[in-house]
PDB file of N, CA and C in Angstrom:
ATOM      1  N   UNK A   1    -125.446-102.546 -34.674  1.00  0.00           N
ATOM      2  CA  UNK A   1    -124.559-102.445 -35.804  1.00  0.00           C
ATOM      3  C   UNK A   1    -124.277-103.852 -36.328  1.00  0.00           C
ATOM      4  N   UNK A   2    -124.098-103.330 -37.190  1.00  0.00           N
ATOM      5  CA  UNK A   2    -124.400-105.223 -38.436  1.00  0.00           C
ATOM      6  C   UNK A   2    -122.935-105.482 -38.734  1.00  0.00           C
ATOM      7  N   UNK A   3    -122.104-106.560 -37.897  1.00  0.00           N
ATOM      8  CA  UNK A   3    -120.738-106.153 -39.165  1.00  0.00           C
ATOM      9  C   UNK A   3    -120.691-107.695 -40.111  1.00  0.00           C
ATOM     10  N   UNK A   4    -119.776-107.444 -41.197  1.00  0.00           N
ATOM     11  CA  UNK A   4    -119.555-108.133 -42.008  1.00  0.00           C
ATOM     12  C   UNK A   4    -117.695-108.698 -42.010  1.00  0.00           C
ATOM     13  N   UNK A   5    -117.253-110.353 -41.957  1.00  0.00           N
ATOM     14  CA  UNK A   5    -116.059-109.794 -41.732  1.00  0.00           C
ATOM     15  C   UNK A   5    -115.568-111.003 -42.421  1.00  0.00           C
ATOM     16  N   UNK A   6    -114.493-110.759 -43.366  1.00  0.00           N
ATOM     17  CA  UNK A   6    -114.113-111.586 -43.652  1.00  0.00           C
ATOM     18  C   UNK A   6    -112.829-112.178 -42.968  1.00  0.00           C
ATOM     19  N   UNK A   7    -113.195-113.707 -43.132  1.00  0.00           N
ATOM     20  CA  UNK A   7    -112.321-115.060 -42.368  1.00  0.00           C
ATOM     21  C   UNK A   7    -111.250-114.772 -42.270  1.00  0.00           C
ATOM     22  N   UNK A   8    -110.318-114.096 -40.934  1.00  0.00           N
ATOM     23  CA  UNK A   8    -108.837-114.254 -40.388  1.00  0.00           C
ATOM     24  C   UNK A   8    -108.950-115.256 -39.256  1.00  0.00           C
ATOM     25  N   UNK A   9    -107.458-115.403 -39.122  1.00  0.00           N
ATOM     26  CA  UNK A   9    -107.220-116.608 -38.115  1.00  0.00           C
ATOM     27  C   UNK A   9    -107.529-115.558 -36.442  1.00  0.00           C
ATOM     28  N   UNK A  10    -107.380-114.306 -37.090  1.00  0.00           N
ATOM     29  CA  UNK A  10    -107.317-113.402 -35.786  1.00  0.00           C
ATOM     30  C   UNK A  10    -108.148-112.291 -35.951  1.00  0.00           C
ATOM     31  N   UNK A  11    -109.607-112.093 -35.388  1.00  0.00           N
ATOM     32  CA  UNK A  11    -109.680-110.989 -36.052  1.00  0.00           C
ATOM     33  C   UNK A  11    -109.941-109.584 -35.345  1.00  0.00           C
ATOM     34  N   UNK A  12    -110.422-108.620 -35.608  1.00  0.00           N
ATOM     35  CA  UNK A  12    -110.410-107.680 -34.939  1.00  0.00           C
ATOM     36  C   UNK A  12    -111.530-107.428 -33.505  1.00  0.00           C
ATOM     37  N   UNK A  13    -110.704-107.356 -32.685  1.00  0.00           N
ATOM     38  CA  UNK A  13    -111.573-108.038 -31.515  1.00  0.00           C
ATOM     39  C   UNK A  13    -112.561-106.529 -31.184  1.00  0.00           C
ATOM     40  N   UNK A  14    -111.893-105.351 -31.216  1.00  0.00           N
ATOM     41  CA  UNK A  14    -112.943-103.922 -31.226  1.00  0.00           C
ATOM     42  C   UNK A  14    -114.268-103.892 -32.323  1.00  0.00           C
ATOM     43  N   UNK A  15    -113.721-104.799 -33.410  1.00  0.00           N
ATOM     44  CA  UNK A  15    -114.825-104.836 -34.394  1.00  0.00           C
ATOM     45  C   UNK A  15    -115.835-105.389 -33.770  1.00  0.00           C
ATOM     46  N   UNK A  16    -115.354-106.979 -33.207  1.00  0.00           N
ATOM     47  CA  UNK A  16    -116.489-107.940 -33.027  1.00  0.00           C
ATOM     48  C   UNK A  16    -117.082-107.537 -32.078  1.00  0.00           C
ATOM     49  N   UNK A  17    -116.558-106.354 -30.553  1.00  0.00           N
ATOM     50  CA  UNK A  17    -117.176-106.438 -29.572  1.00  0.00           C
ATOM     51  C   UNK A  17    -118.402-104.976 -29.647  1.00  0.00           C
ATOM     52  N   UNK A  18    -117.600-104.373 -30.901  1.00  0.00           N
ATOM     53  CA  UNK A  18    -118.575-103.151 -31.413  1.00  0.00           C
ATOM     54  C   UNK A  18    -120.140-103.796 -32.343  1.00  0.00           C
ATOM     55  N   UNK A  19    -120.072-105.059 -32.454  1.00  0.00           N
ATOM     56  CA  UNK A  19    -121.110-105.432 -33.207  1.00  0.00           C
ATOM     57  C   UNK A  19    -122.015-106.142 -32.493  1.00  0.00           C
ATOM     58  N   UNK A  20    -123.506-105.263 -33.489  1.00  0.00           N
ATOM     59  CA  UNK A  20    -124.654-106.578 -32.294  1.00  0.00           C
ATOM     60  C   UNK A  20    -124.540-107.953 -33.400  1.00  0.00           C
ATOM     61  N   UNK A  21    -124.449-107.740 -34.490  1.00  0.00           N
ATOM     62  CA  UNK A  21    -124.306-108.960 -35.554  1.00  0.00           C
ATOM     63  C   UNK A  21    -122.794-109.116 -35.810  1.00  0.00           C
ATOM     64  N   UNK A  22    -122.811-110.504 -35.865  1.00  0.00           N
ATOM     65  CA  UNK A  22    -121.014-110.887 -36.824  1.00  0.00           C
ATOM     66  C   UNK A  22    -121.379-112.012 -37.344  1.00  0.00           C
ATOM     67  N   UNK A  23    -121.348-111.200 -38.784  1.00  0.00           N
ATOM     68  CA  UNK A  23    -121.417-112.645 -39.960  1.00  0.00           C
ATOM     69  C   UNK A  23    -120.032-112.420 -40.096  1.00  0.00           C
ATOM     70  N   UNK A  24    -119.531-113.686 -40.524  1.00  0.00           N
ATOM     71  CA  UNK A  24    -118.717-114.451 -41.003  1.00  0.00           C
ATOM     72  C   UNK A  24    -118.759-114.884 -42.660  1.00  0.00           C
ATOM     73  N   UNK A  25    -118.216-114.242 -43.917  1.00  0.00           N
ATOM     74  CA  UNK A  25    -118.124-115.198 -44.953  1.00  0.00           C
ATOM     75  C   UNK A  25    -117.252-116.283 -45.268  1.00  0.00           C
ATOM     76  N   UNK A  26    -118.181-116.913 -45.981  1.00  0.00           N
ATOM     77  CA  UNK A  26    -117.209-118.874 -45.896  1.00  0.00           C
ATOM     78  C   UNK A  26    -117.506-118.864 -47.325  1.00  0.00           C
ATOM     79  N   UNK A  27    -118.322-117.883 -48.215  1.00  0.00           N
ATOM     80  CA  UNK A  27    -118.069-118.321 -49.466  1.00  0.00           C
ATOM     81  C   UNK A  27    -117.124-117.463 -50.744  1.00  0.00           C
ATOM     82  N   UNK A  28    -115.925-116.844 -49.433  1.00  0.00           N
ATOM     83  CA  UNK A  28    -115.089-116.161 -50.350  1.00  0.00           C
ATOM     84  C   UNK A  28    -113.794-116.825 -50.496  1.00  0.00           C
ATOM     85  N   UNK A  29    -112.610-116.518 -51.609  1.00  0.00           N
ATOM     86  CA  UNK A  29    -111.808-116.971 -52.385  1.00  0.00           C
ATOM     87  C   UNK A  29    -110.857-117.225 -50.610  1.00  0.00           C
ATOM     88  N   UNK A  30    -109.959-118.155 -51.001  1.00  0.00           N
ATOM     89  CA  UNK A  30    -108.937-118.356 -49.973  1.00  0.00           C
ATOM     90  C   UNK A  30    -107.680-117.762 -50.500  1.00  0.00           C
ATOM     91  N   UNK A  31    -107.339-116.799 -49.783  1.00  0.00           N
ATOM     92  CA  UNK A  31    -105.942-116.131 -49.820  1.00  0.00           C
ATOM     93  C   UNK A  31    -104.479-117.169 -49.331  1.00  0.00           C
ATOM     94  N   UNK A  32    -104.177-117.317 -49.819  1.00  0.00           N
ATOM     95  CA  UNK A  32    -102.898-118.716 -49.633  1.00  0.00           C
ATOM     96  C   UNK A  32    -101.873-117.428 -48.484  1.00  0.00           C
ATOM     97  N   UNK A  33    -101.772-116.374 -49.048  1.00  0.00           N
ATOM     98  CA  UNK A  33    -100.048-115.267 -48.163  1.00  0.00           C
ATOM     99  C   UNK A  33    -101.341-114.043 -47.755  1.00  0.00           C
ATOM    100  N   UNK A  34    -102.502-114.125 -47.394  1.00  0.00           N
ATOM    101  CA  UNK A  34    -102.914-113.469 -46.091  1.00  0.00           C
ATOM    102  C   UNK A  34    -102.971-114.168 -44.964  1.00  0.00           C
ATOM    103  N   UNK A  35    -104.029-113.199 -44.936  1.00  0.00           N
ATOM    104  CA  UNK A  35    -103.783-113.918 -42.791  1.00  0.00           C
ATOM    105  C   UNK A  35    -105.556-114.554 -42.705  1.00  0.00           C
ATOM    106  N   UNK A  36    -105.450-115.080 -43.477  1.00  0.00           N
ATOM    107  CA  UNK A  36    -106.471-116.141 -43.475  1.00  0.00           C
ATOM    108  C   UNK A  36    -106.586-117.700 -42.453  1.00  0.00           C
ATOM    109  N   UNK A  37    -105.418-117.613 -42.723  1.00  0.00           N
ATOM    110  CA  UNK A  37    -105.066-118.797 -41.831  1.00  0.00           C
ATOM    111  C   UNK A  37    -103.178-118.471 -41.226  1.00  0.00           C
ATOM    112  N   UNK A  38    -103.265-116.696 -40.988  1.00  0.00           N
ATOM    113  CA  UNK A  38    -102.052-116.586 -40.203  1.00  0.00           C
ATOM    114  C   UNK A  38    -102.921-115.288 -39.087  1.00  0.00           C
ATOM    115  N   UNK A  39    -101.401-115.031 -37.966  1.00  0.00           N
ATOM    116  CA  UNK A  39    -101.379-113.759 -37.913  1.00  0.00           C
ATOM    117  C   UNK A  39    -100.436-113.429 -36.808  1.00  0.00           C
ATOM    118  N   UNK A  40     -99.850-112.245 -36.895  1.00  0.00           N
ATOM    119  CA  UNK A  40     -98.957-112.098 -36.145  1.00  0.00           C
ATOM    120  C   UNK A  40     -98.913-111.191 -35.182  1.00  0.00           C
ATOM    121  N   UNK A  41     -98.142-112.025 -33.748  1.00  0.00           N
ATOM    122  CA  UNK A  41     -98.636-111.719 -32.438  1.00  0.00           C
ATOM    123  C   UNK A  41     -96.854-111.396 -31.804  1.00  0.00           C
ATOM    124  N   UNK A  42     -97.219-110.200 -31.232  1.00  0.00           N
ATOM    125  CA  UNK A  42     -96.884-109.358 -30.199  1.00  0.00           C
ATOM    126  C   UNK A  42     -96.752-109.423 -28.738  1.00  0.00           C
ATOM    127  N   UNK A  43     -95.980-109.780 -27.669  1.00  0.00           N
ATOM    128  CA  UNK A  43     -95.679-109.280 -26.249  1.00  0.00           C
ATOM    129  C   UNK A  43     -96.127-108.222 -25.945  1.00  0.00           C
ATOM    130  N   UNK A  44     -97.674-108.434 -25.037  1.00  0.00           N
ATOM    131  CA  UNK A  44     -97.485-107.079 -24.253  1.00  0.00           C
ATOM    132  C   UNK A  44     -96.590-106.485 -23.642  1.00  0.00           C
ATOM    133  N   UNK A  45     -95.763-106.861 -23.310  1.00  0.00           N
ATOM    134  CA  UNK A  45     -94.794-106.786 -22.157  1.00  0.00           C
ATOM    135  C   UNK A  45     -93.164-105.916 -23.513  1.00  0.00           C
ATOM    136  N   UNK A  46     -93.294-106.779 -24.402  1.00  0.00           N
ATOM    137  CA  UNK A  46     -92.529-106.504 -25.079  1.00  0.00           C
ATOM    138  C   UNK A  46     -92.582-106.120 -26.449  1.00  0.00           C
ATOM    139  N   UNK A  47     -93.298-104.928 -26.804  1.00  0.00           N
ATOM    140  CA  UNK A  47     -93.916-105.019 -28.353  1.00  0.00           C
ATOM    141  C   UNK A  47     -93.031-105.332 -29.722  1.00  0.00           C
ATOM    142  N   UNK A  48     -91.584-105.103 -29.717  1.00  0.00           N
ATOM    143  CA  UNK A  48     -90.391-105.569 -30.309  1.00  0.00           C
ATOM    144  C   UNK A  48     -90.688-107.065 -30.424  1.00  0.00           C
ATOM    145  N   UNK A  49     -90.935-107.646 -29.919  1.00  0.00           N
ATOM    146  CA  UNK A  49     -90.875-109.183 -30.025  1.00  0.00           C
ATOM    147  C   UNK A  49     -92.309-109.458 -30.549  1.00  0.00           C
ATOM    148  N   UNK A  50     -92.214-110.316 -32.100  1.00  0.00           N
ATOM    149  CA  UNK A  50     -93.116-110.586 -32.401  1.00  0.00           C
ATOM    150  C   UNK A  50     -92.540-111.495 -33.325  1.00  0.00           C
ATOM    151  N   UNK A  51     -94.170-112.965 -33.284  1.00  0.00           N
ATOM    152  CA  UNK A  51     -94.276-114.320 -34.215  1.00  0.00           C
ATOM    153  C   UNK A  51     -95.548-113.932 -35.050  1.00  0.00           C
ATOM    154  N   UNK A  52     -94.997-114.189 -36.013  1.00  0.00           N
ATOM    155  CA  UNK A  52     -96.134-115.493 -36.783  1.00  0.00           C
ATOM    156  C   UNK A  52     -96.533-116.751 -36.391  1.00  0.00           C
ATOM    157  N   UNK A  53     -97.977-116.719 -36.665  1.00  0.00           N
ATOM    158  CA  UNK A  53     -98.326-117.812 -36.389  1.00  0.00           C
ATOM    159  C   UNK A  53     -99.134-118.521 -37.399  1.00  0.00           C
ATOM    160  N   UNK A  54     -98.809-119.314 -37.613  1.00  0.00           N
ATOM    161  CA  UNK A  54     -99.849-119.979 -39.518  1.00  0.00           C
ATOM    162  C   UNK A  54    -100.350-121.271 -38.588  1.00  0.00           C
ATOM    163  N   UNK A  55    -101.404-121.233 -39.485  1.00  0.00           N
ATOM    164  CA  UNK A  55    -102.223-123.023 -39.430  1.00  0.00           C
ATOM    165  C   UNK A  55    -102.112-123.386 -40.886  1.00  0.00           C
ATOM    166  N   UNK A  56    -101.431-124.922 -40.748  1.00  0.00           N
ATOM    167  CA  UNK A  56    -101.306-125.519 -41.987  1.00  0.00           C
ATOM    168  C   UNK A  56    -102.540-125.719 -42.914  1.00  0.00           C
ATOM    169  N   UNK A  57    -102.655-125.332 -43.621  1.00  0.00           N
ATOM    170  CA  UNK A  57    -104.065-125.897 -44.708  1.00  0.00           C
ATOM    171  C   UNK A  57    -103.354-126.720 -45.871  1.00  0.00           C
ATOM    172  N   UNK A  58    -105.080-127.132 -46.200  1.00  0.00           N
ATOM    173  CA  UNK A  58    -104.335-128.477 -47.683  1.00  0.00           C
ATOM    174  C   UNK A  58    -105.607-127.777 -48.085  1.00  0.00           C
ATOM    175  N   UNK A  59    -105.183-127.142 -49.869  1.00  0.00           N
ATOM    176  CA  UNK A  59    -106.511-126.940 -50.443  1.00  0.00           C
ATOM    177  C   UNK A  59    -106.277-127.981 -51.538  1.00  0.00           C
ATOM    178  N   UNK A  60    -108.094-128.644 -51.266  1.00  0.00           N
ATOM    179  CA  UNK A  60    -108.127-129.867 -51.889  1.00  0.00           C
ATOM    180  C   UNK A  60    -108.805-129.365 -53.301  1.00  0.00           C
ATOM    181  N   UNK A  61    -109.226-128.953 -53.975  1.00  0.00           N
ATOM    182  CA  UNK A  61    -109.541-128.152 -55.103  1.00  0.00           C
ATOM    183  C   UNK A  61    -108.533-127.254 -55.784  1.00  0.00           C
ATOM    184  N   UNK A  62    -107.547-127.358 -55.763  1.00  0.00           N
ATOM    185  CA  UNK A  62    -106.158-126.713 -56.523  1.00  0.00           C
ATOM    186  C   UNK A  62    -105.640-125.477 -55.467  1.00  0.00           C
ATOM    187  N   UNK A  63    -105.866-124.160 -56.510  1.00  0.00           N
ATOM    188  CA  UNK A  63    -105.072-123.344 -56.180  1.00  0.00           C
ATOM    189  C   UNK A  63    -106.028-122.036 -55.783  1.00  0.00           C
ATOM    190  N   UNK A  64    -107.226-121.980 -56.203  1.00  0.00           N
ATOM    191  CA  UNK A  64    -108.040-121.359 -55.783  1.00  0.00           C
ATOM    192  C   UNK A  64    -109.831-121.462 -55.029  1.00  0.00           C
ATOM    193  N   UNK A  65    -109.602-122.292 -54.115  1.00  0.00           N
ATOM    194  CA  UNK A  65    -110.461-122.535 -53.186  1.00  0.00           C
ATOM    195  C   UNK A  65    -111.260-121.599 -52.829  1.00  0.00           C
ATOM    196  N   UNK A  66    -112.809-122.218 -52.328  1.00  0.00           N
ATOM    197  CA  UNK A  66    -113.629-120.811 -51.476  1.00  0.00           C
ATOM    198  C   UNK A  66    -113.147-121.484 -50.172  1.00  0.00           C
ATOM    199  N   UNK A  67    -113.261-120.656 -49.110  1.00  0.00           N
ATOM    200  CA  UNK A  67    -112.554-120.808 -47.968  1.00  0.00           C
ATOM    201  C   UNK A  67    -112.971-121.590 -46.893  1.00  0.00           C
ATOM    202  N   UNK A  68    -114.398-122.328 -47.050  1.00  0.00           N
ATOM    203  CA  UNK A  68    -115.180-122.880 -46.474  1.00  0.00           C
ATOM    204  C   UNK A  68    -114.159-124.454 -46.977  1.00  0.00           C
ATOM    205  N   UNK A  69    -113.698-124.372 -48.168  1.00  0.00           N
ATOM    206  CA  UNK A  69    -113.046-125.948 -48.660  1.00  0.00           C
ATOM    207  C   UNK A  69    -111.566-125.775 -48.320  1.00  0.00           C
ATOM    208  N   UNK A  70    -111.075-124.719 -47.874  1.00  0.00           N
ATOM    209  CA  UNK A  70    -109.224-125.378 -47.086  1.00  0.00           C
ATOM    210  C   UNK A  70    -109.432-126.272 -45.758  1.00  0.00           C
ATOM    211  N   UNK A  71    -108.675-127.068 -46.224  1.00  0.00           N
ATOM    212  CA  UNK A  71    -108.853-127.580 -44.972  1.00  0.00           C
ATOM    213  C   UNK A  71    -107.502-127.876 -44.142  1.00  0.00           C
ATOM    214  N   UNK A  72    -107.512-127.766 -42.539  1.00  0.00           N
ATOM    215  CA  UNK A  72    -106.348-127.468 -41.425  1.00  0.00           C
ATOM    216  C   UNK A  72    -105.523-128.952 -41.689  1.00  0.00           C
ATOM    217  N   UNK A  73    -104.222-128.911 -41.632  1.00  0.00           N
ATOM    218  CA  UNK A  73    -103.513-130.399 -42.425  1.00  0.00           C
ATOM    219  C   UNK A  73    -104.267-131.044 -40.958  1.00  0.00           C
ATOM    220  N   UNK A  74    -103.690-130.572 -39.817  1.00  0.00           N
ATOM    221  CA  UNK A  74    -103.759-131.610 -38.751  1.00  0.00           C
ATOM    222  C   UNK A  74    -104.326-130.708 -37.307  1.00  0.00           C
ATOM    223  N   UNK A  75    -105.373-131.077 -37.383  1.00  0.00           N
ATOM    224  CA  UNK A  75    -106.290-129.738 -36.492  1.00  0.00           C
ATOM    225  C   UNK A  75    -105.969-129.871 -34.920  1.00  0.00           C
ATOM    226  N   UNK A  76    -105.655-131.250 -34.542  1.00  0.00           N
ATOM    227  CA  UNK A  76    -105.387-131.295 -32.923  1.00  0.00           C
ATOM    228  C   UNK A  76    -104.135-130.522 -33.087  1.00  0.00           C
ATOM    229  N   UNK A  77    -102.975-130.913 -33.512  1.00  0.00           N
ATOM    230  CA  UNK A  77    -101.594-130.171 -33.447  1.00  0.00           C
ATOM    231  C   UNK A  77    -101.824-128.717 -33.283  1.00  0.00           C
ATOM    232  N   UNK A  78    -102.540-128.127 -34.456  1.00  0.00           N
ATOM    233  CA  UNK A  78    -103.197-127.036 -35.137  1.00  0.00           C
ATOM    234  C   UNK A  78    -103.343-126.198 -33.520  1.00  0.00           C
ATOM    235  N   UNK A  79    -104.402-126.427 -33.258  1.00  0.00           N
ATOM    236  CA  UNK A  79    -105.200-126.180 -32.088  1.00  0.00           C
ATOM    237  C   UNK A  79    -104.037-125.877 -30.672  1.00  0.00           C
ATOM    238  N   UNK A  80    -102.746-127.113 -30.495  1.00  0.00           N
ATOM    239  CA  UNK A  80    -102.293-127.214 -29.030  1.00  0.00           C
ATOM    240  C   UNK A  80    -101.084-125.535 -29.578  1.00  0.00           C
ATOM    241  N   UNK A  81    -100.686-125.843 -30.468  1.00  0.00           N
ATOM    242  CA  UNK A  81     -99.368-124.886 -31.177  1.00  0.00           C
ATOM    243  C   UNK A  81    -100.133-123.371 -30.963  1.00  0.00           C
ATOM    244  N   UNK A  82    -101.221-123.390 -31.172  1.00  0.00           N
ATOM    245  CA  UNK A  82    -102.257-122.031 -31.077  1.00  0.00           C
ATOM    246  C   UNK A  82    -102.226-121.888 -29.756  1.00  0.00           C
ATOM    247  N   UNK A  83    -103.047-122.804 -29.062  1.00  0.00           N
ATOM    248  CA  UNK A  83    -102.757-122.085 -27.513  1.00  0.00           C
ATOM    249  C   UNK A  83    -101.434-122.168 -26.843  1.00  0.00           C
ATOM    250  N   UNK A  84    -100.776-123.075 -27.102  1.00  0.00           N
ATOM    251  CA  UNK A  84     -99.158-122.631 -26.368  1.00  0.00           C
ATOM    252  C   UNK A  84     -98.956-121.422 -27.313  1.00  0.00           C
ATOM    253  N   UNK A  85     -98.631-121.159 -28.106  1.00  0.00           N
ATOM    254  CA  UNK A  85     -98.371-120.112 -28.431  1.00  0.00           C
ATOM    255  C   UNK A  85     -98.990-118.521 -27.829  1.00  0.00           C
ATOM    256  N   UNK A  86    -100.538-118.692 -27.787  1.00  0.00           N
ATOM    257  CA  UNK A  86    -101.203-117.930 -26.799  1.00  0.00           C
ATOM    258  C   UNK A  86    -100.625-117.751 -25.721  1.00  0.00           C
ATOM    259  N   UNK A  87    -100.590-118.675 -25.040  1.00  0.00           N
ATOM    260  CA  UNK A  87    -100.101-118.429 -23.298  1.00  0.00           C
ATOM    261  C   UNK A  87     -99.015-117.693 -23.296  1.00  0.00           C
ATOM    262  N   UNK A  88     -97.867-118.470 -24.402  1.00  0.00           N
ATOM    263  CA  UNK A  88     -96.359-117.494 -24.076  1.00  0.00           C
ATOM    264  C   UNK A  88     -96.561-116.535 -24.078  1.00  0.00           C
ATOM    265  N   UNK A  89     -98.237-115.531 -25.601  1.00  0.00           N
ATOM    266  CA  UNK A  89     -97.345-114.195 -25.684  1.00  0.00           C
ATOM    267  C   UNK A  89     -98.680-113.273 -24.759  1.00  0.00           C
TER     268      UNK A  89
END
């Protein structure tokens, strides 16, 4: 099975593990208030309790970027805030 998926910060992990292919598009529009560069996470333990989690982007081409050109403000930070955040939930 072929899937096709467009760019979340999180994505559907039954999709990806149901696929023998996973493309990825990088030459579609960047959504500024999807979850392009968010998504929000849940306690197993506690499903009531739930964050957002965003990665900062700077789109350097105005206001409507293809998504391959946002770029993360500060990718080490980016990166440690993602996995602490991981571990807690």
């Amino acid at each position: 099975m072929r899937t096709i998926h467009q760019p979340s910060l999180s994505p559907r992990l039954a999709k990806l593990f149901a696929a023998d292919y996973w493309i990825v598009l990088d030459d579609v529009q960047f959504a500024r208030r999807d979850y392009q560069h968010r998504a929000r996470l849940g306690a197993l333990d506690a499903p009531g309790r739930r964050q957002w989690r965003s990665v900062p982007t700077r789109l350097p081409q105005g206001r409507s970027p293809l998504i391959r050109d946002a770029l993360i403000v500060d990718p080490g930070r980016a990166r440690r805030k993602t996995v602490g955040t991981l571990r807690q939930y």
